[in-house]
PDB file of N, CA and C in Angstrom:
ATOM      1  N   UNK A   1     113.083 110.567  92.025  1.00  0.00           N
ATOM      2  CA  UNK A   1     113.289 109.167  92.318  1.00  0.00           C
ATOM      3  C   UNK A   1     112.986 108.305  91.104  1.00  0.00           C
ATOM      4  N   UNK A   2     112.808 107.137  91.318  1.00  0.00           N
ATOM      5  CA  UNK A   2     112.639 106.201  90.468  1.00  0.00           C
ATOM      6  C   UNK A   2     111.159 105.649  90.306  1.00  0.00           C
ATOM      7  N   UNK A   3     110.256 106.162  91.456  1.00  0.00           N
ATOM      8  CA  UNK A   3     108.771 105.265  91.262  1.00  0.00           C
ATOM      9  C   UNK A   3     108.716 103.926  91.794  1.00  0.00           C
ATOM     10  N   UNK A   4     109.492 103.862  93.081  1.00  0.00           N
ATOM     11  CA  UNK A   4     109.535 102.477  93.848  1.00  0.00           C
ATOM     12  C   UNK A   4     109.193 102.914  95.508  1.00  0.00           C
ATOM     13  N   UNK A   5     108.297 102.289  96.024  1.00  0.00           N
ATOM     14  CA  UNK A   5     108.218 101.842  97.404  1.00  0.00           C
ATOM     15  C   UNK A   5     108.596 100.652  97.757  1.00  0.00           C
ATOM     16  N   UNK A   6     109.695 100.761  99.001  1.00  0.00           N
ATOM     17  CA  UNK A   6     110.035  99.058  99.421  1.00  0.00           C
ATOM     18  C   UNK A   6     109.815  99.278 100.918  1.00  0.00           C
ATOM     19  N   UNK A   7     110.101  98.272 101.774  1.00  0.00           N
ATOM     20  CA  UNK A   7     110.126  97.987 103.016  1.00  0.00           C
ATOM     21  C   UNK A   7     111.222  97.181 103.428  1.00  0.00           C
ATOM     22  N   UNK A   8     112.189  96.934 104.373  1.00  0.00           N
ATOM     23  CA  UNK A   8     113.334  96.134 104.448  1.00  0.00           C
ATOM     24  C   UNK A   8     112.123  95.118 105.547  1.00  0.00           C
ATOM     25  N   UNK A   9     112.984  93.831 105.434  1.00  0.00           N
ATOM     26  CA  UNK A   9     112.019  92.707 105.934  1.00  0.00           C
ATOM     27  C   UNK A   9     113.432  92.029 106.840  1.00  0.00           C
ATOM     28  N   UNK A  10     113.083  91.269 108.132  1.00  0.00           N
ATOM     29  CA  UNK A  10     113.859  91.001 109.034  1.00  0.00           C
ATOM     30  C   UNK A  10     115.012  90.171 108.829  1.00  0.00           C
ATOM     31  N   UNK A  11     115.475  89.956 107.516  1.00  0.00           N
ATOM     32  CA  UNK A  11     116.278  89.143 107.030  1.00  0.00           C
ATOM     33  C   UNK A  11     117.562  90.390 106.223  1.00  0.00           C
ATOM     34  N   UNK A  12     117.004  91.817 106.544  1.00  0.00           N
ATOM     35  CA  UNK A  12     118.100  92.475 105.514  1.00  0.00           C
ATOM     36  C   UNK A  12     117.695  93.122 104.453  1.00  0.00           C
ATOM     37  N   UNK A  13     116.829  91.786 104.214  1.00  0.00           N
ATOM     38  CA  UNK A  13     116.329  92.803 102.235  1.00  0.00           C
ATOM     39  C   UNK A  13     115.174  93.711 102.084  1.00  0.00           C
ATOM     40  N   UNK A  14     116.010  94.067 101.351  1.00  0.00           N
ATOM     41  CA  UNK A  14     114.562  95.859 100.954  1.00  0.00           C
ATOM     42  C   UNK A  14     113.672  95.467  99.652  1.00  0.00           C
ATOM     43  N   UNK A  15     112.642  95.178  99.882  1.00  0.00           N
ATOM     44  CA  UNK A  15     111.489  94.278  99.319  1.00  0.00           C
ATOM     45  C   UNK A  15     110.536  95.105  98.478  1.00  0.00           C
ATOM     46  N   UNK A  16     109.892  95.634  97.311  1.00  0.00           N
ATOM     47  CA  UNK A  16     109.529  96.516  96.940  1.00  0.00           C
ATOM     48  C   UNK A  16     107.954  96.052  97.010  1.00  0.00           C
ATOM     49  N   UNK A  17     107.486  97.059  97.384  1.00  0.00           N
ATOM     50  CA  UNK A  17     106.022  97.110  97.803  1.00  0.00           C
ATOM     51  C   UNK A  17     105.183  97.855  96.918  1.00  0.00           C
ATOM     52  N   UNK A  18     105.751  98.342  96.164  1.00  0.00           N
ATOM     53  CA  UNK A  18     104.828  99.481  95.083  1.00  0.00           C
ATOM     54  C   UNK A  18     105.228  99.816  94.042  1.00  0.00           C
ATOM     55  N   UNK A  19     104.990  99.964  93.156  1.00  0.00           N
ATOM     56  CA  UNK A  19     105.392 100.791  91.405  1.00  0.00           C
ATOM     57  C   UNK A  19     104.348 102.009  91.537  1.00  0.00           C
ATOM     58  N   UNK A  20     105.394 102.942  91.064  1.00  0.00           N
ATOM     59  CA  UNK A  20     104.229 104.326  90.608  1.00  0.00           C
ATOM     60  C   UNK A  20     103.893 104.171  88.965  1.00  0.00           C
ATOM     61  N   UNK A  21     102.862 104.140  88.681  1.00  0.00           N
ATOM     62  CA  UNK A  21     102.456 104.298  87.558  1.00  0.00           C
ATOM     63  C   UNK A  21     103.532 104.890  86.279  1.00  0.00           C
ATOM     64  N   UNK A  22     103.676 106.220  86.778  1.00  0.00           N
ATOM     65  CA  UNK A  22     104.340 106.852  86.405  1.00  0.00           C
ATOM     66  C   UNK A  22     105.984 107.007  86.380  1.00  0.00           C
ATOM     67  N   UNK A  23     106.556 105.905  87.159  1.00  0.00           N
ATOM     68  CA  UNK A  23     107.974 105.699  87.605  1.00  0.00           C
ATOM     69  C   UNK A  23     109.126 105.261  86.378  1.00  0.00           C
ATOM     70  N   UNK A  24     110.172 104.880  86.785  1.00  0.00           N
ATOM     71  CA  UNK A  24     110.911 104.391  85.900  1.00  0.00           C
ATOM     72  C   UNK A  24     111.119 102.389  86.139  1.00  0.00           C
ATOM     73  N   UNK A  25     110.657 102.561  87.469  1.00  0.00           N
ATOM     74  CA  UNK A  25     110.866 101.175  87.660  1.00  0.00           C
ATOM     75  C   UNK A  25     109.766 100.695  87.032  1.00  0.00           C
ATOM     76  N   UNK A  26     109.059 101.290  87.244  1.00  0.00           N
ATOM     77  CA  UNK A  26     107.692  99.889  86.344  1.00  0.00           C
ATOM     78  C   UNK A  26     107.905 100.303  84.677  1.00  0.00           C
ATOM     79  N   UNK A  27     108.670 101.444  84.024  1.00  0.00           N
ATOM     80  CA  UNK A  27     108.606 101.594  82.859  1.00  0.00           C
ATOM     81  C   UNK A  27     109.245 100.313  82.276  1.00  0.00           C
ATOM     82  N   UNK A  28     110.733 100.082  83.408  1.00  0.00           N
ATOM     83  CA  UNK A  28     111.592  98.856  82.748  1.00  0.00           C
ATOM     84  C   UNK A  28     110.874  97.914  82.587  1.00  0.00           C
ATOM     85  N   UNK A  29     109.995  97.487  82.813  1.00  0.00           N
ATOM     86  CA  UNK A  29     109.243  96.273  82.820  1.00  0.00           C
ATOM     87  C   UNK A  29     109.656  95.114  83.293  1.00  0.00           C
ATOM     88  N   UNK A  30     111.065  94.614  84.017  1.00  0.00           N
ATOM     89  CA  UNK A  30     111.539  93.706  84.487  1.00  0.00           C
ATOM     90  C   UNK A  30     111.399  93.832  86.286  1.00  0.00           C
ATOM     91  N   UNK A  31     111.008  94.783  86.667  1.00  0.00           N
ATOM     92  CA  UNK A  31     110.483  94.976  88.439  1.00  0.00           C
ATOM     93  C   UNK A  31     109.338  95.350  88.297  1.00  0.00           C
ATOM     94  N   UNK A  32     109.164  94.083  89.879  1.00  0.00           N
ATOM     95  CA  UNK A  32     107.631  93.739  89.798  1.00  0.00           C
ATOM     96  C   UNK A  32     107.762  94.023  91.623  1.00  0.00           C
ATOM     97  N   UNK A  33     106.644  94.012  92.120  1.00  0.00           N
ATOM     98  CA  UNK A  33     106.297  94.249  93.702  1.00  0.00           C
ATOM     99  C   UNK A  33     106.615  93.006  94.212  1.00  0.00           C
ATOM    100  N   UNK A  34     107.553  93.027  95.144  1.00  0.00           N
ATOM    101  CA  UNK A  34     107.684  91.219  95.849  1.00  0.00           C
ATOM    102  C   UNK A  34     109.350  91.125  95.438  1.00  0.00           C
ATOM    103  N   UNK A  35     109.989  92.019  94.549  1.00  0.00           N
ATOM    104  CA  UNK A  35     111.220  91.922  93.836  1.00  0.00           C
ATOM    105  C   UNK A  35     112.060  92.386  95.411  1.00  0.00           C
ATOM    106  N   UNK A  36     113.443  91.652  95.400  1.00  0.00           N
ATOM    107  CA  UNK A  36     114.601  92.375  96.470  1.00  0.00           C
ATOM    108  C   UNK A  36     115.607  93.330  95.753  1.00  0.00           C
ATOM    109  N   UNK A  37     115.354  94.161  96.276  1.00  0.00           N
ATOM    110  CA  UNK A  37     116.796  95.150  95.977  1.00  0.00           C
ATOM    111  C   UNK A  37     117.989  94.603  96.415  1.00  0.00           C
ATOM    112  N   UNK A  38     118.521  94.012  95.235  1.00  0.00           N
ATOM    113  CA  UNK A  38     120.155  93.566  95.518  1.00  0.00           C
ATOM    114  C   UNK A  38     121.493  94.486  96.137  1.00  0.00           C
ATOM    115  N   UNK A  39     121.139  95.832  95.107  1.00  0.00           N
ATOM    116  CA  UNK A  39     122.433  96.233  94.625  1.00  0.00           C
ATOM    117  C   UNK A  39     121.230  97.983  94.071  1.00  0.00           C
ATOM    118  N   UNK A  40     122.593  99.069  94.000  1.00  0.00           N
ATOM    119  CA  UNK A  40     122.039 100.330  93.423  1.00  0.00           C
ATOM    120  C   UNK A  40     123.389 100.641  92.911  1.00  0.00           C
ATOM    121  N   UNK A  41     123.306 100.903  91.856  1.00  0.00           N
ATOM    122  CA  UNK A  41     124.712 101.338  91.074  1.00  0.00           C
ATOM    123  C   UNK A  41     125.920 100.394  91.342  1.00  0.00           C
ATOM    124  N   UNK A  42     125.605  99.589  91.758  1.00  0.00           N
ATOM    125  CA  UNK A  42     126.781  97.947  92.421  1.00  0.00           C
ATOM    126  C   UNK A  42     126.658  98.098  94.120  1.00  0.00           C
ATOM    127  N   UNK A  43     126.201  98.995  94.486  1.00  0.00           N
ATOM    128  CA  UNK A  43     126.410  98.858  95.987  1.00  0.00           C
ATOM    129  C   UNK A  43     125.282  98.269  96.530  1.00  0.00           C
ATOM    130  N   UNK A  44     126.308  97.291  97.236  1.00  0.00           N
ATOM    131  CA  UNK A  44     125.262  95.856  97.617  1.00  0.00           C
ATOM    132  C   UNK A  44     123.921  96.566  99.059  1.00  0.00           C
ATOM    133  N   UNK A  45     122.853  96.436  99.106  1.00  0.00           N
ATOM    134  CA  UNK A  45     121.777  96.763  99.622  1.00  0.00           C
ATOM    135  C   UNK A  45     121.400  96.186 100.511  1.00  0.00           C
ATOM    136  N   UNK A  46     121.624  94.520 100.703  1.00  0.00           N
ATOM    137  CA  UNK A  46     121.107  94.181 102.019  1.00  0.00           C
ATOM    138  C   UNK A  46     121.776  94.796 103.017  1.00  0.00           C
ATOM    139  N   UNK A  47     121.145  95.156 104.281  1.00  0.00           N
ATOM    140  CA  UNK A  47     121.103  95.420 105.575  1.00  0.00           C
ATOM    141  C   UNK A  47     121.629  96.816 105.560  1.00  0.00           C
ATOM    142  N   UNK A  48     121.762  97.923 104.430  1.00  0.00           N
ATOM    143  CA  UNK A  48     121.643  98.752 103.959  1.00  0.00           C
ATOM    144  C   UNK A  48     120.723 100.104 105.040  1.00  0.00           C
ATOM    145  N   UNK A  49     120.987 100.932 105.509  1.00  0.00           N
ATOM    146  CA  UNK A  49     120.189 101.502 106.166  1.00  0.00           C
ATOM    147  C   UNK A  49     118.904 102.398 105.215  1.00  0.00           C
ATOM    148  N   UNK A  50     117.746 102.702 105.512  1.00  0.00           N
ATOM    149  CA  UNK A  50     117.090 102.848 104.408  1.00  0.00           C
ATOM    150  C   UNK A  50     117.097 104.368 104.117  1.00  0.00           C
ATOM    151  N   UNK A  51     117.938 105.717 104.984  1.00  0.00           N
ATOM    152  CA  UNK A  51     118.449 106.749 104.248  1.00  0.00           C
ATOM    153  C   UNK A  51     119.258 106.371 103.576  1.00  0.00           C
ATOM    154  N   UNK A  52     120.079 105.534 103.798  1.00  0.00           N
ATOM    155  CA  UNK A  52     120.835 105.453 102.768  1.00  0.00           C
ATOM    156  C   UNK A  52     120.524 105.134 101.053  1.00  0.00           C
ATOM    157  N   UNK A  53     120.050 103.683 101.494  1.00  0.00           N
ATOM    158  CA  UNK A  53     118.864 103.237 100.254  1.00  0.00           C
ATOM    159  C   UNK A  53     118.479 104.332  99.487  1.00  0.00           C
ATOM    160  N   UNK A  54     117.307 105.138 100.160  1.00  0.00           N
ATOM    161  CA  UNK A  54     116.807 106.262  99.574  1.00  0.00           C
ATOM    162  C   UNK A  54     117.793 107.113  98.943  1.00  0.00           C
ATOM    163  N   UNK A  55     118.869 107.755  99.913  1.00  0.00           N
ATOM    164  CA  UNK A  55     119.539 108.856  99.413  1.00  0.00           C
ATOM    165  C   UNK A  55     120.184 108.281  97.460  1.00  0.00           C
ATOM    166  N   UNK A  56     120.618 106.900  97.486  1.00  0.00           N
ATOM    167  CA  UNK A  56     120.710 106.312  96.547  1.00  0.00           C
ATOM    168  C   UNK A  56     120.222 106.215  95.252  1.00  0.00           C
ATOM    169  N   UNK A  57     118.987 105.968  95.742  1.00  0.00           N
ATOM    170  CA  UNK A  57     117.571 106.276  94.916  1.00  0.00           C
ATOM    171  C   UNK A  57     117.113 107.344  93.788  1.00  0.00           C
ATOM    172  N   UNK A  58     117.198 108.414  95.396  1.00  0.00           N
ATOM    173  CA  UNK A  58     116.880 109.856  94.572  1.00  0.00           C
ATOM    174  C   UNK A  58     117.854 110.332  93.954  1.00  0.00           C
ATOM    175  N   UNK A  59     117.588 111.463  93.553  1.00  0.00           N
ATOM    176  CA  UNK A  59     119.125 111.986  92.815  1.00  0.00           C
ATOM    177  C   UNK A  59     118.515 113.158  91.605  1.00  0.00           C
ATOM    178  N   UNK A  60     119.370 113.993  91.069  1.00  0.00           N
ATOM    179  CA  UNK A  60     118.376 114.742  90.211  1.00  0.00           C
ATOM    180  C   UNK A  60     117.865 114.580  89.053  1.00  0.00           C
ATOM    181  N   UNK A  61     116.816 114.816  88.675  1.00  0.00           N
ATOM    182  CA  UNK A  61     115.872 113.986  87.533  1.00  0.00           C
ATOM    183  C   UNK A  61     116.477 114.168  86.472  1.00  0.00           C
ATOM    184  N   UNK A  62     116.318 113.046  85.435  1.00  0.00           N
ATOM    185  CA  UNK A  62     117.390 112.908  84.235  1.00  0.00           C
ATOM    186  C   UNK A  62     118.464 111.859  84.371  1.00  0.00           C
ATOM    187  N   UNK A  63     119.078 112.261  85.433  1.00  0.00           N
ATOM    188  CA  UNK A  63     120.304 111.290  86.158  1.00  0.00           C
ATOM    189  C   UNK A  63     119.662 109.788  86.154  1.00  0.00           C
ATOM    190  N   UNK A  64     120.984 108.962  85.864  1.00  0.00           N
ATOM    191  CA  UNK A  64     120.600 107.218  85.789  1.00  0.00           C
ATOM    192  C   UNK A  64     121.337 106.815  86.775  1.00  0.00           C
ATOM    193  N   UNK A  65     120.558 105.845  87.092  1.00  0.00           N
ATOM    194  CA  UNK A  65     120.824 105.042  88.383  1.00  0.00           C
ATOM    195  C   UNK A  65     120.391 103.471  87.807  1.00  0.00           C
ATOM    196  N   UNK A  66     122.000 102.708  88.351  1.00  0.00           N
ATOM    197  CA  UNK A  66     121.748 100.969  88.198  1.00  0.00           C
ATOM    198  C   UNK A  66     121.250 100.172  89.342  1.00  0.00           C
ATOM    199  N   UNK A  67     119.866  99.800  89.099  1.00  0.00           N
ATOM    200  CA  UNK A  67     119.048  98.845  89.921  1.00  0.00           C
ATOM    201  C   UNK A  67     119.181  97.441  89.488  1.00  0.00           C
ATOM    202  N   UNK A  68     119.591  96.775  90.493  1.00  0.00           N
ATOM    203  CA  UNK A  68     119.931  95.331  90.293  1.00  0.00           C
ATOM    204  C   UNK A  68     118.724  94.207  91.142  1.00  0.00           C
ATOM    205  N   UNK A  69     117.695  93.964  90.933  1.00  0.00           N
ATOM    206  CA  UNK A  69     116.710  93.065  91.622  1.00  0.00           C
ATOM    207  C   UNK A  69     116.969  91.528  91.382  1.00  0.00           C
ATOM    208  N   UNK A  70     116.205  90.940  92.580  1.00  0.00           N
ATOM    209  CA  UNK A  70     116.365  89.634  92.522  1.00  0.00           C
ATOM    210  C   UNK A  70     114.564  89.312  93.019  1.00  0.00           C
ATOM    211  N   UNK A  71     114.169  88.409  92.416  1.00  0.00           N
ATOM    212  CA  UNK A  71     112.927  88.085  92.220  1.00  0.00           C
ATOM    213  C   UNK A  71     112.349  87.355  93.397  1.00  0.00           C
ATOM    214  N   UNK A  72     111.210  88.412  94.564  1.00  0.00           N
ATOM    215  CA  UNK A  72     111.548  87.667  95.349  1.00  0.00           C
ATOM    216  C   UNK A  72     110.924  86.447  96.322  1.00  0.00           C
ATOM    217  N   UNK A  73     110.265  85.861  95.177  1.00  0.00           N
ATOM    218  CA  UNK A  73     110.030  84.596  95.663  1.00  0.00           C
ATOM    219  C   UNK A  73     110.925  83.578  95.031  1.00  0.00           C
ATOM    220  N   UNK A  74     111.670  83.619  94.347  1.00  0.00           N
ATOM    221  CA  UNK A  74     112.932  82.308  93.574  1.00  0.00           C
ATOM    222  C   UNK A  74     114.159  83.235  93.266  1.00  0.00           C
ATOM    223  N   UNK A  75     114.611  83.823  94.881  1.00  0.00           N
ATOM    224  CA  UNK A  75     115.771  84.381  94.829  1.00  0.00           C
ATOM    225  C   UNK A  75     117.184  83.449  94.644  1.00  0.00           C
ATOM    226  N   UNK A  76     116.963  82.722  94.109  1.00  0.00           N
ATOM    227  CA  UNK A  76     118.075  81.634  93.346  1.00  0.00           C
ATOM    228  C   UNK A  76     118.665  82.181  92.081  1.00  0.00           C
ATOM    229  N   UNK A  77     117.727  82.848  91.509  1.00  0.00           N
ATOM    230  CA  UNK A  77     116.975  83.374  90.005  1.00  0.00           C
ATOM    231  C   UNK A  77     118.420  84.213  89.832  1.00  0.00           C
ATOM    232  N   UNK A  78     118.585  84.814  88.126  1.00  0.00           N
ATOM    233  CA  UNK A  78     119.548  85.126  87.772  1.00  0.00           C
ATOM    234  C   UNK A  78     118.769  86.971  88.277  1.00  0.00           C
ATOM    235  N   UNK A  79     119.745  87.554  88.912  1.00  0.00           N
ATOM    236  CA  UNK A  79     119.572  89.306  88.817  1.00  0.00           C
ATOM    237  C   UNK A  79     118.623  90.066  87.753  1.00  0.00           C
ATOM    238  N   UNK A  80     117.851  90.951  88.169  1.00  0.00           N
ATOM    239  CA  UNK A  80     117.570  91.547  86.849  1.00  0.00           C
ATOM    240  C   UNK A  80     117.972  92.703  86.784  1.00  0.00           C
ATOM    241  N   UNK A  81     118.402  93.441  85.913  1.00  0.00           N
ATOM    242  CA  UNK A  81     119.100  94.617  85.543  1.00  0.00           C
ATOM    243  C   UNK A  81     118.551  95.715  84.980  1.00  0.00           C
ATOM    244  N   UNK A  82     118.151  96.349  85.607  1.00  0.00           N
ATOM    245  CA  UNK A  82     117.660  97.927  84.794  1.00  0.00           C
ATOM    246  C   UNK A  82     118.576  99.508  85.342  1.00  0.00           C
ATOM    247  N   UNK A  83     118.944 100.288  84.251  1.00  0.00           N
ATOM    248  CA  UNK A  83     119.017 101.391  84.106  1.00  0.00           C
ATOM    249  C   UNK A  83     118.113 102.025  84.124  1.00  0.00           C
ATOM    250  N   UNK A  84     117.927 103.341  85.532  1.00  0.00           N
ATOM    251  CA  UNK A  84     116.850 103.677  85.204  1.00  0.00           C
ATOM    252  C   UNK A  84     117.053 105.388  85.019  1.00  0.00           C
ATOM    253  N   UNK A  85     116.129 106.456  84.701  1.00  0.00           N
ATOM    254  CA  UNK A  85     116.289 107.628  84.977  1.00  0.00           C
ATOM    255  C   UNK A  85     115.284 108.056  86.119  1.00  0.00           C
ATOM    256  N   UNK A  86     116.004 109.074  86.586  1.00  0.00           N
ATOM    257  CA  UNK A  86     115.039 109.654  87.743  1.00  0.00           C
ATOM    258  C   UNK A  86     114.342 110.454  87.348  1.00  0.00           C
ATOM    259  N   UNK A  87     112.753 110.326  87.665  1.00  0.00           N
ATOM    260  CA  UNK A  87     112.152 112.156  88.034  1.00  0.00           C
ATOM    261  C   UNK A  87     111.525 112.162  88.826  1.00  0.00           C
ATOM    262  N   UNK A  88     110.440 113.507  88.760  1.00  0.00           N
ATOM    263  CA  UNK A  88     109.578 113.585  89.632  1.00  0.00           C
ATOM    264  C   UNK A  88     108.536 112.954  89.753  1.00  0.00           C
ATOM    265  N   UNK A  89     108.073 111.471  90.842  1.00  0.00           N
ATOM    266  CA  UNK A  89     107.294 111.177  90.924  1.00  0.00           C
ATOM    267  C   UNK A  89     106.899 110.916  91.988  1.00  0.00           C
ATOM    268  N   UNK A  90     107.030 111.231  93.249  1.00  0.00           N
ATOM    269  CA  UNK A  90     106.735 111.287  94.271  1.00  0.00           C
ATOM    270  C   UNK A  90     106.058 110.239  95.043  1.00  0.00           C
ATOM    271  N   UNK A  91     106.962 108.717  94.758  1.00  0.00           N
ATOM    272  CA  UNK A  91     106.345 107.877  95.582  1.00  0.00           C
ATOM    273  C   UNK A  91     107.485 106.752  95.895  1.00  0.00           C
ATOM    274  N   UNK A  92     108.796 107.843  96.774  1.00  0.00           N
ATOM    275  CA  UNK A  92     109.566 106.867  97.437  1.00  0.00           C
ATOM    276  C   UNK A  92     109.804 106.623  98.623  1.00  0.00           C
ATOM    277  N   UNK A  93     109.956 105.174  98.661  1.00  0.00           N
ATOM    278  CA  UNK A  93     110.090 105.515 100.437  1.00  0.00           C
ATOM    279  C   UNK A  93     109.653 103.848 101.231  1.00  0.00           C
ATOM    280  N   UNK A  94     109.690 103.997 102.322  1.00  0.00           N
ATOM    281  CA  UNK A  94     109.195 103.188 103.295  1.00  0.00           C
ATOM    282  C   UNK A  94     107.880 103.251 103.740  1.00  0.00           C
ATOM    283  N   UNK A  95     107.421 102.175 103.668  1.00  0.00           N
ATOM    284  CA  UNK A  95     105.889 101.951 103.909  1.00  0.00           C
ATOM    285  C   UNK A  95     106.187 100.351 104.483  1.00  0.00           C
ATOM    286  N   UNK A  96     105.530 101.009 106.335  1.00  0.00           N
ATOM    287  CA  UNK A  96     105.579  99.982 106.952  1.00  0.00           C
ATOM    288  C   UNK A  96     104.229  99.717 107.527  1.00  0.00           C
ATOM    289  N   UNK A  97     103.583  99.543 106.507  1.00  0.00           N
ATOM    290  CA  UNK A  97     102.199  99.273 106.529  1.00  0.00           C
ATOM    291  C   UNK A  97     101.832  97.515 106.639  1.00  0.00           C
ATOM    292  N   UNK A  98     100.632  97.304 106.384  1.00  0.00           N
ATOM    293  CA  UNK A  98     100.568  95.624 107.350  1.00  0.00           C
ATOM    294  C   UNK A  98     100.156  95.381 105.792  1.00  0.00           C
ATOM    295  N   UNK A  99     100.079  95.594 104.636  1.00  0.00           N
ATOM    296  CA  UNK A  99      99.842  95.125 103.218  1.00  0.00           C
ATOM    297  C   UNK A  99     101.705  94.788 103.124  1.00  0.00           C
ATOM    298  N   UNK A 100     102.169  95.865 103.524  1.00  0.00           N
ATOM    299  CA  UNK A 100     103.849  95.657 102.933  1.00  0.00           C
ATOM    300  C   UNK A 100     104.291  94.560 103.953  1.00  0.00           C
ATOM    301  N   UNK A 101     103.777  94.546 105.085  1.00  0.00           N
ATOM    302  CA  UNK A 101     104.291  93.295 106.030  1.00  0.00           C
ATOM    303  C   UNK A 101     103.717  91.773 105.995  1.00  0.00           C
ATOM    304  N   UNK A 102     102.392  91.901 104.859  1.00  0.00           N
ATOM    305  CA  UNK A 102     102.062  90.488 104.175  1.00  0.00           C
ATOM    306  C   UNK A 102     102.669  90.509 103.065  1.00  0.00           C
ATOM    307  N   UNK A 103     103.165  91.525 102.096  1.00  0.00           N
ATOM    308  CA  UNK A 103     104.074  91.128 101.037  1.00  0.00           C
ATOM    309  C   UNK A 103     105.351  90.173 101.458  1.00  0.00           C
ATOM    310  N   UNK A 104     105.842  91.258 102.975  1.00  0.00           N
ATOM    311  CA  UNK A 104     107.598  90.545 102.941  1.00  0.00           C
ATOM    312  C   UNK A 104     107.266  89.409 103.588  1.00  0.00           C
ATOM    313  N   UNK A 105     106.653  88.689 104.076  1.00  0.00           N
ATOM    314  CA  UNK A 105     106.123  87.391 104.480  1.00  0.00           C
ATOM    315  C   UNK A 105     106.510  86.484 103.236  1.00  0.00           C
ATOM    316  N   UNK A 106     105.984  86.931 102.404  1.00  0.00           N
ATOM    317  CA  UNK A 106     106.300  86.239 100.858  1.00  0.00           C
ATOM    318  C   UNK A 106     107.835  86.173 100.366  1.00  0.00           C
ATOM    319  N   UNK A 107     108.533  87.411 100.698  1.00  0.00           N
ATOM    320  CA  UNK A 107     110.065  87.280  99.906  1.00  0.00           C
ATOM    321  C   UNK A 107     110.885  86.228 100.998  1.00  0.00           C
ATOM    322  N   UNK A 108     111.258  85.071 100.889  1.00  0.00           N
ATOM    323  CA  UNK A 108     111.562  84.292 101.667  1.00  0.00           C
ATOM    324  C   UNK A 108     112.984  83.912 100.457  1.00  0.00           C
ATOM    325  N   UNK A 109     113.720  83.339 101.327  1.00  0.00           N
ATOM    326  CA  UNK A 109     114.774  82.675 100.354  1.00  0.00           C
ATOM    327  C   UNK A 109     114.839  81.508  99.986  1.00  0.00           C
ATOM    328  N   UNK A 110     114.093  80.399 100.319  1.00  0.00           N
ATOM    329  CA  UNK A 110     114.015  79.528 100.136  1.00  0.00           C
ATOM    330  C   UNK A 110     112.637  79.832  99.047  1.00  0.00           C
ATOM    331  N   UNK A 111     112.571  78.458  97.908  1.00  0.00           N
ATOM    332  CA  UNK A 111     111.704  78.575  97.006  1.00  0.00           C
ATOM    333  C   UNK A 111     110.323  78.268  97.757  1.00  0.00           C
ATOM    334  N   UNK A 112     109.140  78.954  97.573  1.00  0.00           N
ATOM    335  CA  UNK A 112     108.380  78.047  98.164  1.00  0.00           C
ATOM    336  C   UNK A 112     107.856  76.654  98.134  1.00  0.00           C
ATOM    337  N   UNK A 113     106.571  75.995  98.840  1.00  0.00           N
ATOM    338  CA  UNK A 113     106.244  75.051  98.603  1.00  0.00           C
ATOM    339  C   UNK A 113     105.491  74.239  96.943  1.00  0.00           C
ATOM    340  N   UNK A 114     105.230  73.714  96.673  1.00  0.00           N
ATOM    341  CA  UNK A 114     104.531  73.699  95.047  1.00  0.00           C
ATOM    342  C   UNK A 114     103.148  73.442  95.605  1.00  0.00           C
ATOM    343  N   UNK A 115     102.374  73.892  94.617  1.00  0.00           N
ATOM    344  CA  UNK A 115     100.783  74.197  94.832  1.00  0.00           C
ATOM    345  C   UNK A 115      99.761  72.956  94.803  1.00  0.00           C
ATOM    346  N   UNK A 116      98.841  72.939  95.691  1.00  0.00           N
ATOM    347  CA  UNK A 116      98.597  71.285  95.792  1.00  0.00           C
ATOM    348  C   UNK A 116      98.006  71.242  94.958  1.00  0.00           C
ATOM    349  N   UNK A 117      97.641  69.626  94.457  1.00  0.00           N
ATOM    350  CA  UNK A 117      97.254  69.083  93.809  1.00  0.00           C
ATOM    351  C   UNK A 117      95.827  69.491  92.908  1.00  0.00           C
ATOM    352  N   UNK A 118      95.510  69.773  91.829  1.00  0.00           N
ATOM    353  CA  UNK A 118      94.097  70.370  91.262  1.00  0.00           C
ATOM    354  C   UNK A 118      93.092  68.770  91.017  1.00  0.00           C
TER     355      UNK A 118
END
């Protein structure tokens, strides 16, 4: 795989909840936890079933795969684009845990509110 955990959130989008240390997604340095999976090699991802997602994902190590994120608290924001390679790192998947269900609370589409006053 790539070194990503996401969770899909009730709106469609598959919301990433984790970087493996060791992954390719956190190597790119442009995906961060809170990011939406747009797109995997161009194929658009929302409402996406999440074997599918996955099957997407994985693939055999070496092999590149195009991840397209959208940032996801100012999903207005321009795409970010990484090529990534796969290997073995053993941390993909769905985690529908109540940390990943206060993350997707956060990926909203609308920008949020601005921070009060200091």
């Amino acid at each position: 795989g790539v070194g990503l955990v996401f969770a899909p959130n009730y709106q469609g989008y598959h919301v990433i909840t984790s970087l493996h240390p060791n992954g390719s997604a956190r190597a790119c340095g442009r995906i961060m936890v809170g990011d939406v999976i747009h797109s995997i090699d161009k194929k658009p991802a929302k409402n996406m079933p999440v074997p599918v997602l996955m099957s997407l994902l994985q693939g055999q190590p070496g092999s590149k795969v195009l991840l397209e994120v959208l940032d996801g608290t100012f999903m207005f924001l321009p795409p970010k684009y990484c090529e990534l390679t796969r290997k073995e790192v053993g941390a993909l998947g769905q985690v529908p845990s109540r940390m990943a269900r206060e993350q997707l609370k956060k990926a909203h589409v609308e920008p949020p509110a601005p921070p009060p006053p200091t």
